[in-house]
Protein backbone atom coordinates (compact mmCIF):
# COMPACT_ATOMS: atom_id res chain seq x y z
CA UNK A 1 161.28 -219.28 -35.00
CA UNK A 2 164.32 -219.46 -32.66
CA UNK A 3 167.47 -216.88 -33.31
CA UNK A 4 169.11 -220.42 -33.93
CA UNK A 5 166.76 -221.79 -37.33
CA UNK A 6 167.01 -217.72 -38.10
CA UNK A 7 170.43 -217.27 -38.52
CA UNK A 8 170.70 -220.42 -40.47
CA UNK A 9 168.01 -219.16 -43.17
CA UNK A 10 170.05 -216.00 -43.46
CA UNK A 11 173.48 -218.18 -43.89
CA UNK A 12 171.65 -220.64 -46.60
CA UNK A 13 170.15 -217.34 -48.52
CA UNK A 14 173.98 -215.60 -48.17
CA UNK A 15 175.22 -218.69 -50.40
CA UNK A 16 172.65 -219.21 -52.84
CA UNK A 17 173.41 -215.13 -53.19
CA UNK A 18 177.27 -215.80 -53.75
CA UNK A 19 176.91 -218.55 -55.72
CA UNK A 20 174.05 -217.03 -58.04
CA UNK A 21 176.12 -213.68 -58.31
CA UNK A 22 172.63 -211.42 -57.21
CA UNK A 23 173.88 -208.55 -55.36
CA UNK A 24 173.84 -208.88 -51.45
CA UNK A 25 174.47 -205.20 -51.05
CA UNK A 26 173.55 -201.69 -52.88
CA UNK A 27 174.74 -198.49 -52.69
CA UNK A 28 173.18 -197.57 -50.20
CA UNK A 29 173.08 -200.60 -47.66
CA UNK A 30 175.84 -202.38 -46.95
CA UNK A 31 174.30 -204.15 -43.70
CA UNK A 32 173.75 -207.64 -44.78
CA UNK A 33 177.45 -208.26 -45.25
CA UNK A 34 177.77 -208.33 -41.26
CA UNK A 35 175.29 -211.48 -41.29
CA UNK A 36 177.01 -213.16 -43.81
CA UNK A 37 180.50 -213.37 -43.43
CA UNK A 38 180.61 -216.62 -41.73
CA UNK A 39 178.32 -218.06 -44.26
CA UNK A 40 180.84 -216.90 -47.41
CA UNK A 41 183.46 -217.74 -45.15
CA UNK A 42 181.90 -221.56 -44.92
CA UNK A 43 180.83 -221.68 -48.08
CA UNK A 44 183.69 -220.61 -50.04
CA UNK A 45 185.97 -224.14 -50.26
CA UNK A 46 182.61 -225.82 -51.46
CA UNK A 47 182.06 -223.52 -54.56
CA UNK A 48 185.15 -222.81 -55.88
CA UNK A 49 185.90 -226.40 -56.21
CA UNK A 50 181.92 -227.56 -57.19
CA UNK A 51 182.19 -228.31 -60.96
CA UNK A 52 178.53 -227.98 -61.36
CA UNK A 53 179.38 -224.52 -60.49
CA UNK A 54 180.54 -222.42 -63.30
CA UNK A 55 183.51 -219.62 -63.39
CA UNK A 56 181.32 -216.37 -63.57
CA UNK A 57 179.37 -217.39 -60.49
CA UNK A 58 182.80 -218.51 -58.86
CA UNK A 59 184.17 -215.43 -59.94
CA UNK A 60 181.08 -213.44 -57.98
CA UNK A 61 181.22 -215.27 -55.07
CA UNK A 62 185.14 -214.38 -54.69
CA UNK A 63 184.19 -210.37 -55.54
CA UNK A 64 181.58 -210.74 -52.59
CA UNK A 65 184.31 -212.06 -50.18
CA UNK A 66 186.31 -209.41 -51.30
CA UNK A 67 184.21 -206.69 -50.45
CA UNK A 68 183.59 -208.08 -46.87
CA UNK A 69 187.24 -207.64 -46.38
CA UNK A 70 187.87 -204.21 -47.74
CA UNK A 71 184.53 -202.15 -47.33
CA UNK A 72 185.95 -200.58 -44.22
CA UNK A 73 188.64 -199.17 -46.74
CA UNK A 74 187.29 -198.29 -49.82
CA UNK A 75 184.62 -195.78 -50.33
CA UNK A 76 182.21 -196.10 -53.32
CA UNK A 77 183.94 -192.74 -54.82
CA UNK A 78 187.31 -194.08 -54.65
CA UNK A 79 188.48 -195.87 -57.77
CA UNK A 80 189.53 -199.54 -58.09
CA UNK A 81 192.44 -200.36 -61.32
CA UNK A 82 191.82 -204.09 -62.21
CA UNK A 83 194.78 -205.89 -63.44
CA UNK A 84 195.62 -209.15 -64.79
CA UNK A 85 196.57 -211.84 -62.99
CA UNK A 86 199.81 -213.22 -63.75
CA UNK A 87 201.08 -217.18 -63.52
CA UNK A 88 203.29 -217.67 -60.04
CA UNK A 89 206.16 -218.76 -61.80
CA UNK A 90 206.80 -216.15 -64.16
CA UNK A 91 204.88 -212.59 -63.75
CA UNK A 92 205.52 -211.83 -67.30
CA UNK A 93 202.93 -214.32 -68.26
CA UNK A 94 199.25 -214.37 -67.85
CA UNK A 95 196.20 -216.54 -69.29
CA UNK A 96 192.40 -215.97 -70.56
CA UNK A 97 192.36 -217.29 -67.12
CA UNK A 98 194.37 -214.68 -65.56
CA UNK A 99 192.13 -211.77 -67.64
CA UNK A 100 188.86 -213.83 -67.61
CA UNK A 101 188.88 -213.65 -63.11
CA UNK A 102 189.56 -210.60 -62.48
CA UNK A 103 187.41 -209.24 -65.35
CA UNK A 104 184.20 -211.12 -63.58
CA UNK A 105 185.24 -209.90 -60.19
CA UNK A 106 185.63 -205.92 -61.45
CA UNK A 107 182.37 -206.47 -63.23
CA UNK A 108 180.73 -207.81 -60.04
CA UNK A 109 182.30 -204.71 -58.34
CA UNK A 110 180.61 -202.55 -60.88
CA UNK A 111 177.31 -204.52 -59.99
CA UNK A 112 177.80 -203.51 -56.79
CA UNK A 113 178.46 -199.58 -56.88
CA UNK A 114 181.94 -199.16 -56.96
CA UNK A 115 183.88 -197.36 -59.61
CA UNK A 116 185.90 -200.03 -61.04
CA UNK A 117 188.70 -199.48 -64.29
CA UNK A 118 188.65 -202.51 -66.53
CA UNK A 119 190.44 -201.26 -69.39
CA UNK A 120 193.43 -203.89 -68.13
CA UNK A 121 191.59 -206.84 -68.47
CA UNK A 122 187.93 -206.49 -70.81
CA UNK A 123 188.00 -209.14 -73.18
CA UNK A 124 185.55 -209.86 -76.15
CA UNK A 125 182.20 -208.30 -76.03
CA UNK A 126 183.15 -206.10 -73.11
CA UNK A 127 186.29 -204.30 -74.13
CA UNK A 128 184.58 -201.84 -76.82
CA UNK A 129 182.99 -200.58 -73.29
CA UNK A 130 186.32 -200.12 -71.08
CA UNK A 131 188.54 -199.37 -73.93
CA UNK A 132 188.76 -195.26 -73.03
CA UNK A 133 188.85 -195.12 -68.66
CA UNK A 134 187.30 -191.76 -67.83
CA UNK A 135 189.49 -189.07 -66.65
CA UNK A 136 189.46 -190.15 -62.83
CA UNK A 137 190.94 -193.04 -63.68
CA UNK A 138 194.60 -191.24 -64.23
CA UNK A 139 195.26 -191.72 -60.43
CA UNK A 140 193.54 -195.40 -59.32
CA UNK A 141 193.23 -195.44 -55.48
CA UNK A 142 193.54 -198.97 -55.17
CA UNK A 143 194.30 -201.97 -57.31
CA UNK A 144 192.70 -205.23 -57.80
CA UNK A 145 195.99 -207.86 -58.36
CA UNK A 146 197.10 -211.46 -58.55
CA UNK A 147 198.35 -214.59 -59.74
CA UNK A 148 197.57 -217.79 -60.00
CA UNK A 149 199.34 -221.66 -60.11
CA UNK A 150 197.93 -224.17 -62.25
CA UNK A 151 198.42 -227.66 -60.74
CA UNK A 152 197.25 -230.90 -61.44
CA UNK A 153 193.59 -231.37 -60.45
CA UNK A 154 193.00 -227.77 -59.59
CA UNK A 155 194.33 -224.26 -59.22
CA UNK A 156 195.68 -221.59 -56.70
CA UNK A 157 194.31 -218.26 -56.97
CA UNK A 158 195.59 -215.52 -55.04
CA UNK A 159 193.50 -212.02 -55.07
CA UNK A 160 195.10 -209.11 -53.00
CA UNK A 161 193.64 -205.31 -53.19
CA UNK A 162 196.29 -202.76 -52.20
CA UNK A 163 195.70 -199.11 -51.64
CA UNK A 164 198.36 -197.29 -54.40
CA UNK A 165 199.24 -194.63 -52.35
CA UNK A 166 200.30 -196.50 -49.10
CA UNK A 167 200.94 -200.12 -50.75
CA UNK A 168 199.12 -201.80 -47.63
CA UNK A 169 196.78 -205.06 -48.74
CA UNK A 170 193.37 -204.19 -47.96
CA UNK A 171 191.70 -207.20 -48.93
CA UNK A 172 193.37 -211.01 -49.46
CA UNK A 173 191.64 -214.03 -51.12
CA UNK A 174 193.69 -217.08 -51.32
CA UNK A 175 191.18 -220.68 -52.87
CA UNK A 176 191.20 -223.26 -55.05
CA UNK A 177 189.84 -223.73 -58.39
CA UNK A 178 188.55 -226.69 -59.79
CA UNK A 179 189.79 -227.55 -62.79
CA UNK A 180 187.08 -228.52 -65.14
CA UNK A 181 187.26 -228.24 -68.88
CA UNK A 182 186.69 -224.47 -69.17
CA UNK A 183 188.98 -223.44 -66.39
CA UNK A 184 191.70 -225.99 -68.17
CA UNK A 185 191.37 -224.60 -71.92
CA UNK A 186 191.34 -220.88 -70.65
CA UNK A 187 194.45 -221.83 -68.59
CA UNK A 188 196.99 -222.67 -71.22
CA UNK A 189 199.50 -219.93 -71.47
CA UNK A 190 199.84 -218.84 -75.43
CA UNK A 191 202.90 -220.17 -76.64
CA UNK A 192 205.71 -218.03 -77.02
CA UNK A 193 208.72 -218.46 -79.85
CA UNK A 194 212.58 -216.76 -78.84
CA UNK A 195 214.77 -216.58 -81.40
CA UNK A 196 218.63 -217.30 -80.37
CA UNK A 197 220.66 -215.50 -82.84
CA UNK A 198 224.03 -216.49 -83.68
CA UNK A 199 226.59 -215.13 -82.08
């Protein structure tokens, strides 16, 4: 086999990886991510807007490009504070959508080996398990934040991780969502009732 049909079967296996959400790294082997960073890299506009693709495997494959971009920073000791995402136009205002990404990514991160806080953003089932962060969670090191833009046919999603301490962006993930039924329904903002009192 030529180092030509090799790298190829190492690119195809990277994807189905990402897209299935099976770990491409442990805890103690973090060597595969050099091999496949031009294959996430390639395959990331395809899944995110595949509709036969659903949002916890989208969700996976956008941890697993995270973690190519900050492993050189973050340490599996060092704690990671998930937030929710907020919509662009108003950070006051969030979605299931803007809890239901970022919860998938931190748990992904968990998969993974890293210490991750969820307390931010567990919904449902999951938040009787994140509801009281451990001690070491009083001082995150980094943060996992966003926001997102719901347009038309699709929507923006923009992941950053930034180091607390120093405020630097260790890791950036801009893409586009498609926006099929579930990512639609999960996307509209609860309505929210002012009262104008008389003056």
């Amino acid at each position: 086999m030529n180092k030509k049909a090799g790298w190829k079967r190492v690119f195809l296996a990277s994807v189905a990886f990402s897209i299935l959400g099976l770990p491409l790294v442990s805890c103690n082997e973090a060597v595969m991510f050099k091999s496949v960073t031009t294959g996430i890299l390639a395959a990331t506009e395809g899944v995110f807007m595949r509709p036969d693709v659903n949002l916890r495997q989208k969700n996976h494959a956008a941890a697993d490009f995270l973690v190519q971009e900050f492993r050189q920073d973050i340490q599996y000791g060092d704690s990671i504070e998930v937030r929710h995402l907020h919509e662009v136009d108003n950070n006051t205002l969030t979605s299931p959508l803007g809890m239901k990404i970022p919860e998938e990514i931190g748990m992904r991160l968990l998969d993974l080996g890293y210490t991750v806080n969820l307390k931010d953003v567990a919904t449902g089932a999951n938040k009787p398990l994140y509801i009281a962060a451990p001690q070491s969670f009083n001082e995150s090191d980094f943060f996992l934040t966003g926001s997102y833009l719901r347009n038309r046919k699709d929507v923006d999603v923009y992941l950053r991780v930034v180091n607390a301490k120093s405020g630097q962006i260790v890791a950036a993930f801009d893409y586009k969502l498609y926006l099929t039924a579930e990512v639609r329904k999960l996307a509209e903002t609860p309505v929210q009732i002012y009262r104008v009192g008389r003056p």
